[in-house]
PDB file of N, CA and C in Angstrom:
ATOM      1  N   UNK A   1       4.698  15.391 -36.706  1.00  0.00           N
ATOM      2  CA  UNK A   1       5.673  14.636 -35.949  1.00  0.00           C
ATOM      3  C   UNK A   1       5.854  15.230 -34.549  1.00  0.00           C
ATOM      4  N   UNK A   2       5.861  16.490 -34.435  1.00  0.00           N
ATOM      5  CA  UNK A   2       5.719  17.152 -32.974  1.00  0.00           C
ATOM      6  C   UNK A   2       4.459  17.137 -32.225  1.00  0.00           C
ATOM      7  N   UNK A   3       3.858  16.785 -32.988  1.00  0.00           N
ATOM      8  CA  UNK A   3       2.655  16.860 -31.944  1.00  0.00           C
ATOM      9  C   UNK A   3       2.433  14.887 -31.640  1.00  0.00           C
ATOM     10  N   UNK A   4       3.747  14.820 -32.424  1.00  0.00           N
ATOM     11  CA  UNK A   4       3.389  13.155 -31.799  1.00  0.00           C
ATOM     12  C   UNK A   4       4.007  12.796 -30.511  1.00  0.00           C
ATOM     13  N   UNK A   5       5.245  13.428 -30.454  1.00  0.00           N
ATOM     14  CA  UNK A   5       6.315  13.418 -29.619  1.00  0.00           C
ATOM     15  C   UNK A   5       6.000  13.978 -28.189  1.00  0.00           C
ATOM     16  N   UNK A   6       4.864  14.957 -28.201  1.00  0.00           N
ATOM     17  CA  UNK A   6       4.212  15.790 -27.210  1.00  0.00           C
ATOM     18  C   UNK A   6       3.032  14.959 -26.845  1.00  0.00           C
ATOM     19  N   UNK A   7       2.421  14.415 -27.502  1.00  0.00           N
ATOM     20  CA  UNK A   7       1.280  13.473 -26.880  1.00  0.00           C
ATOM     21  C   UNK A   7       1.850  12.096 -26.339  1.00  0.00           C
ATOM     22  N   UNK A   8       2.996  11.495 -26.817  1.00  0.00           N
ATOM     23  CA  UNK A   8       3.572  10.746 -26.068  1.00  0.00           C
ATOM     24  C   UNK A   8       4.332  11.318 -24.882  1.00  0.00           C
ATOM     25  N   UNK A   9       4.751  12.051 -24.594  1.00  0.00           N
ATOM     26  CA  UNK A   9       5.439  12.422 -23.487  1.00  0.00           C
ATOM     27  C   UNK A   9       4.639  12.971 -22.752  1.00  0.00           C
ATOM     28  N   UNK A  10       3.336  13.596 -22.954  1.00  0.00           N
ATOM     29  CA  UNK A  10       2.167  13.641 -22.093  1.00  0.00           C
ATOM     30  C   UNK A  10       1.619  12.478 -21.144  1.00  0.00           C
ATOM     31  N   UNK A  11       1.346  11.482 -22.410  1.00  0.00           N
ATOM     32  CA  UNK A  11       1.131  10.039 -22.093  1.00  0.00           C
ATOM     33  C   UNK A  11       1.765   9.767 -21.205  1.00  0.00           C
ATOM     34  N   UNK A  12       3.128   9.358 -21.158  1.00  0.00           N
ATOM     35  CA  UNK A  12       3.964   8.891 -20.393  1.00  0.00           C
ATOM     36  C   UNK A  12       4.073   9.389 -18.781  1.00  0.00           C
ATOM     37  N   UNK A  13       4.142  10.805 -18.975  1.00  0.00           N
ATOM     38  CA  UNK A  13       4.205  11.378 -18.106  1.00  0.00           C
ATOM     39  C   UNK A  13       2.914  11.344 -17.105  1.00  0.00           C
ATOM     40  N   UNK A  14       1.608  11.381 -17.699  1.00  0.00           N
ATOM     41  CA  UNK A  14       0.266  10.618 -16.726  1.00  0.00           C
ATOM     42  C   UNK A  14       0.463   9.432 -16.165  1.00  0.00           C
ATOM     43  N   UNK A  15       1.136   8.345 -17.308  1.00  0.00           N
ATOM     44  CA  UNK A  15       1.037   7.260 -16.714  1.00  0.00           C
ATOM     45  C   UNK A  15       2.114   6.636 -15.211  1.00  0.00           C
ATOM     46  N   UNK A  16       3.222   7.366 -15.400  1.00  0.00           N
ATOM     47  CA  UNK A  16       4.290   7.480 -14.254  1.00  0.00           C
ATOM     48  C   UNK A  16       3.747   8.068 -12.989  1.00  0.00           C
ATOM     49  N   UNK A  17       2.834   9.099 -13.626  1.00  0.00           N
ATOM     50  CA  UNK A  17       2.441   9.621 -11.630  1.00  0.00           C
ATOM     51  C   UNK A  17       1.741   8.933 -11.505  1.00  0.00           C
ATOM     52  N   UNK A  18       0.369   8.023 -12.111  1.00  0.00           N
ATOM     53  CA  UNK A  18      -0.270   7.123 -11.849  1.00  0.00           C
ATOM     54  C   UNK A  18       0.287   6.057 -11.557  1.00  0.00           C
ATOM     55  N   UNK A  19       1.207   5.738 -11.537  1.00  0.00           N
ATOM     56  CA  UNK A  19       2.212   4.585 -10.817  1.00  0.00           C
ATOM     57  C   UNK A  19       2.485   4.412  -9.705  1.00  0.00           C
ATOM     58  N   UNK A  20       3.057   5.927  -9.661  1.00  0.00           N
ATOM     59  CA  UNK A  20       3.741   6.143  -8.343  1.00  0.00           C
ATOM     60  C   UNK A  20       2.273   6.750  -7.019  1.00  0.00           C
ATOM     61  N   UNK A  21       1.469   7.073  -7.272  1.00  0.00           N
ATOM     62  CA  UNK A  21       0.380   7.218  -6.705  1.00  0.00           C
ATOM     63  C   UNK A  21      -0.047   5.894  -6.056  1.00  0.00           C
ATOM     64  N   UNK A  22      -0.444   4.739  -7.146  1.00  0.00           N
ATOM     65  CA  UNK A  22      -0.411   3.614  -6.749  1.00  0.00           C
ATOM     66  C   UNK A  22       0.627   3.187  -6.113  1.00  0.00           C
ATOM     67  N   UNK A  23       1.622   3.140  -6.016  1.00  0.00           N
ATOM     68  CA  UNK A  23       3.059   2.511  -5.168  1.00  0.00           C
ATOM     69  C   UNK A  23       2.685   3.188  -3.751  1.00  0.00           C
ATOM     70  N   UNK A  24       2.186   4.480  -3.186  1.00  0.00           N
ATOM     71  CA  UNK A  24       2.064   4.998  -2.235  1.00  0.00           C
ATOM     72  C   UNK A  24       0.824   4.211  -1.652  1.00  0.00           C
ATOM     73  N   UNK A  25      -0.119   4.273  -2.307  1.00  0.00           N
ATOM     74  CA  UNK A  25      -1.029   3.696  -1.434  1.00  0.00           C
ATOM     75  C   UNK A  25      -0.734   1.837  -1.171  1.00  0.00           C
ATOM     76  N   UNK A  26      -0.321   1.340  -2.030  1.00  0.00           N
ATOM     77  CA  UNK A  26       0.184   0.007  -1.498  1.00  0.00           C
ATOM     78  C   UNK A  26       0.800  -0.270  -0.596  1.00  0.00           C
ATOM     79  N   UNK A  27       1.928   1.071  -0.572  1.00  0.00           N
ATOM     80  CA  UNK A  27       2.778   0.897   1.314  1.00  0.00           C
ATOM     81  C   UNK A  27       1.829   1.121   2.248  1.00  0.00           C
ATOM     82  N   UNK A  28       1.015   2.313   1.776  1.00  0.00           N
ATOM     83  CA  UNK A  28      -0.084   2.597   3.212  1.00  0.00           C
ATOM     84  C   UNK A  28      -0.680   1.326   3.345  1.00  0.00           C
ATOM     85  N   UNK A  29      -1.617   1.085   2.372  1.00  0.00           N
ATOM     86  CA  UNK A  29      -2.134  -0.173   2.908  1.00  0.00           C
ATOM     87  C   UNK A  29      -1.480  -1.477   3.621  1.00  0.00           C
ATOM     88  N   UNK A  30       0.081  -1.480   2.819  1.00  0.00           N
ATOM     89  CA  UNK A  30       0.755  -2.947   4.098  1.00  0.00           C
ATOM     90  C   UNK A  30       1.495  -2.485   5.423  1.00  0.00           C
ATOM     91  N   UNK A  31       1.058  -1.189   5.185  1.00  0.00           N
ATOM     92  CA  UNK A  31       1.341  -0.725   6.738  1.00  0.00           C
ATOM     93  C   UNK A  31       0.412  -1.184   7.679  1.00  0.00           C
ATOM     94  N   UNK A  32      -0.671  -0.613   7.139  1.00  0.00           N
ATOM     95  CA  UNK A  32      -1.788  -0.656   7.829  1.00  0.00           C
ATOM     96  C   UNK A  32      -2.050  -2.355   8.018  1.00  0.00           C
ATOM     97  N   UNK A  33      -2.058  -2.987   7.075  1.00  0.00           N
ATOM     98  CA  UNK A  33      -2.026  -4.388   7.566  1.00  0.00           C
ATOM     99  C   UNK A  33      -1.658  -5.228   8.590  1.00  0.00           C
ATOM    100  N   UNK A  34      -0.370  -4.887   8.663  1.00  0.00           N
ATOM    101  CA  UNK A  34       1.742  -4.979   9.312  1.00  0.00           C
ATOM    102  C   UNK A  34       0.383  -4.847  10.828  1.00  0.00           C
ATOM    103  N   UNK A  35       0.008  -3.804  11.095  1.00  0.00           N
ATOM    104  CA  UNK A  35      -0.262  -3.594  12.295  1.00  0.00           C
ATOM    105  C   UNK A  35      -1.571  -4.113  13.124  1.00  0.00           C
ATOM    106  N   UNK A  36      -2.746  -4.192  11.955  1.00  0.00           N
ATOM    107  CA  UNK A  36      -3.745  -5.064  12.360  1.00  0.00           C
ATOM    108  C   UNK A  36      -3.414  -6.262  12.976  1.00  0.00           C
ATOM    109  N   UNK A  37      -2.548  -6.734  12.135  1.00  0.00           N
ATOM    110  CA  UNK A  37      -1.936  -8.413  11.789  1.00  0.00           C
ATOM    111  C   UNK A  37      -1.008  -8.176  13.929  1.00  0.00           C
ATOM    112  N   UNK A  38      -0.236  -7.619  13.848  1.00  0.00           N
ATOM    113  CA  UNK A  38       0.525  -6.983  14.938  1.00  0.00           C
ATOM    114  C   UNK A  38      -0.783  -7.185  16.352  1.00  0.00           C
ATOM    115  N   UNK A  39      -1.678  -6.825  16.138  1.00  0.00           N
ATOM    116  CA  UNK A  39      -2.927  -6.356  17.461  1.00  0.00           C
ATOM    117  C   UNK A  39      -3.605  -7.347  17.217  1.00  0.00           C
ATOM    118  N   UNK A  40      -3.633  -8.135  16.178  1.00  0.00           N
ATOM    119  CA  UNK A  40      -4.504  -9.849  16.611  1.00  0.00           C
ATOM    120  C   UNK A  40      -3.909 -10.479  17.099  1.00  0.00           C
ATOM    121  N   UNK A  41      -2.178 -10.457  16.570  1.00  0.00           N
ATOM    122  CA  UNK A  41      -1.604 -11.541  17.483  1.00  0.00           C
ATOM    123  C   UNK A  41      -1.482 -11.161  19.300  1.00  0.00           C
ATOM    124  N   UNK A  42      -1.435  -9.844  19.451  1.00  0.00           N
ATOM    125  CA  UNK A  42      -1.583  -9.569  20.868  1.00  0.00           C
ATOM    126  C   UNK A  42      -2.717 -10.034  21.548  1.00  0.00           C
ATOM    127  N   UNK A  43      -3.760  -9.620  20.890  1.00  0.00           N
ATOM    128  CA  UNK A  43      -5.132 -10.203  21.568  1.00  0.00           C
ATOM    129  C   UNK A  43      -5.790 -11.723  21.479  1.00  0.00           C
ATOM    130  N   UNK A  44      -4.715 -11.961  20.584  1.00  0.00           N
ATOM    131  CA  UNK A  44      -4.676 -14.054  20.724  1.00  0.00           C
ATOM    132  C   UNK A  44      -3.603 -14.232  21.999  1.00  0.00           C
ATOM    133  N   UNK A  45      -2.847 -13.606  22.406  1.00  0.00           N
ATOM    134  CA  UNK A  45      -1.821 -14.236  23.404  1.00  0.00           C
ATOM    135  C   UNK A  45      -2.186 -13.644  24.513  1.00  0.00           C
ATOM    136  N   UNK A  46      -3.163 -12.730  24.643  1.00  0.00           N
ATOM    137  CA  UNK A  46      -3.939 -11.896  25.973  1.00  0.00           C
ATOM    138  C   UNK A  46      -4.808 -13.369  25.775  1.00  0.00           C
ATOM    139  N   UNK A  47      -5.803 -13.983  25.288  1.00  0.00           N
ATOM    140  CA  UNK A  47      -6.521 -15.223  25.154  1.00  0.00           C
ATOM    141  C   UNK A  47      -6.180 -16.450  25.722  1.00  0.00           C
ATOM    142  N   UNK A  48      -4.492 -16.417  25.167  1.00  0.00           N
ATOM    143  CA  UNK A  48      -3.871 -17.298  25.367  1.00  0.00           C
ATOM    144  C   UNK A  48      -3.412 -17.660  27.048  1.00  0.00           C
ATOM    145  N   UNK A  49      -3.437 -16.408  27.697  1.00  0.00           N
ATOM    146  CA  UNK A  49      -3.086 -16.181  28.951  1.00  0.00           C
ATOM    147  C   UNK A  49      -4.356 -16.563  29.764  1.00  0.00           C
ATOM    148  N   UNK A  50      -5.217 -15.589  29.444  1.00  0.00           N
ATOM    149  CA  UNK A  50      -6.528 -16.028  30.109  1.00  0.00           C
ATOM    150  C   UNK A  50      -6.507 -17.090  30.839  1.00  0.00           C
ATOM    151  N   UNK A  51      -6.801 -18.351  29.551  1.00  0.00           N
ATOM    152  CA  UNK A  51      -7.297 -19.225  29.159  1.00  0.00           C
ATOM    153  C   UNK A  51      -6.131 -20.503  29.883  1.00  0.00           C
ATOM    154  N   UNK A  52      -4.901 -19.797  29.999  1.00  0.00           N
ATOM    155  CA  UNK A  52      -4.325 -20.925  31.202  1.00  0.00           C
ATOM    156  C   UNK A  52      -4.167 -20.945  32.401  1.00  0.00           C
ATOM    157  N   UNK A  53      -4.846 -19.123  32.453  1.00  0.00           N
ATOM    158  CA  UNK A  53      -5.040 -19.463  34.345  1.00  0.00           C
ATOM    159  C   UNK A  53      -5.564 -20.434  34.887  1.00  0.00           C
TER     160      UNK A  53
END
């Protein structure tokens, strides 16, 4: 029975930092998005300017 209680709380305990590992890189990545997304729309309205001189 103790060694059940210890392999589940092992378990558990892998699977939570593997969570939260994943949760970190998901912000990085919609950061990183946030800002691509941010520098196309600049360089569509630098286009946009151009293009009505």
């Amino acid at each position: 029975m103790k060694k059940t209680a210890v392999f589940i709380s092992l378990a558990l305990a892998f699977a939570l930092s593997g969570c939260g590992n994943t949760w970190s890189g998901v912000k990085q990545d919609t950061k990183r998005a946030g800002q691509a997304t941010g520098e196309g729309i600049e360089k569509a309205g630098e286009k946009i300017q151009e293009i009505s001189k």
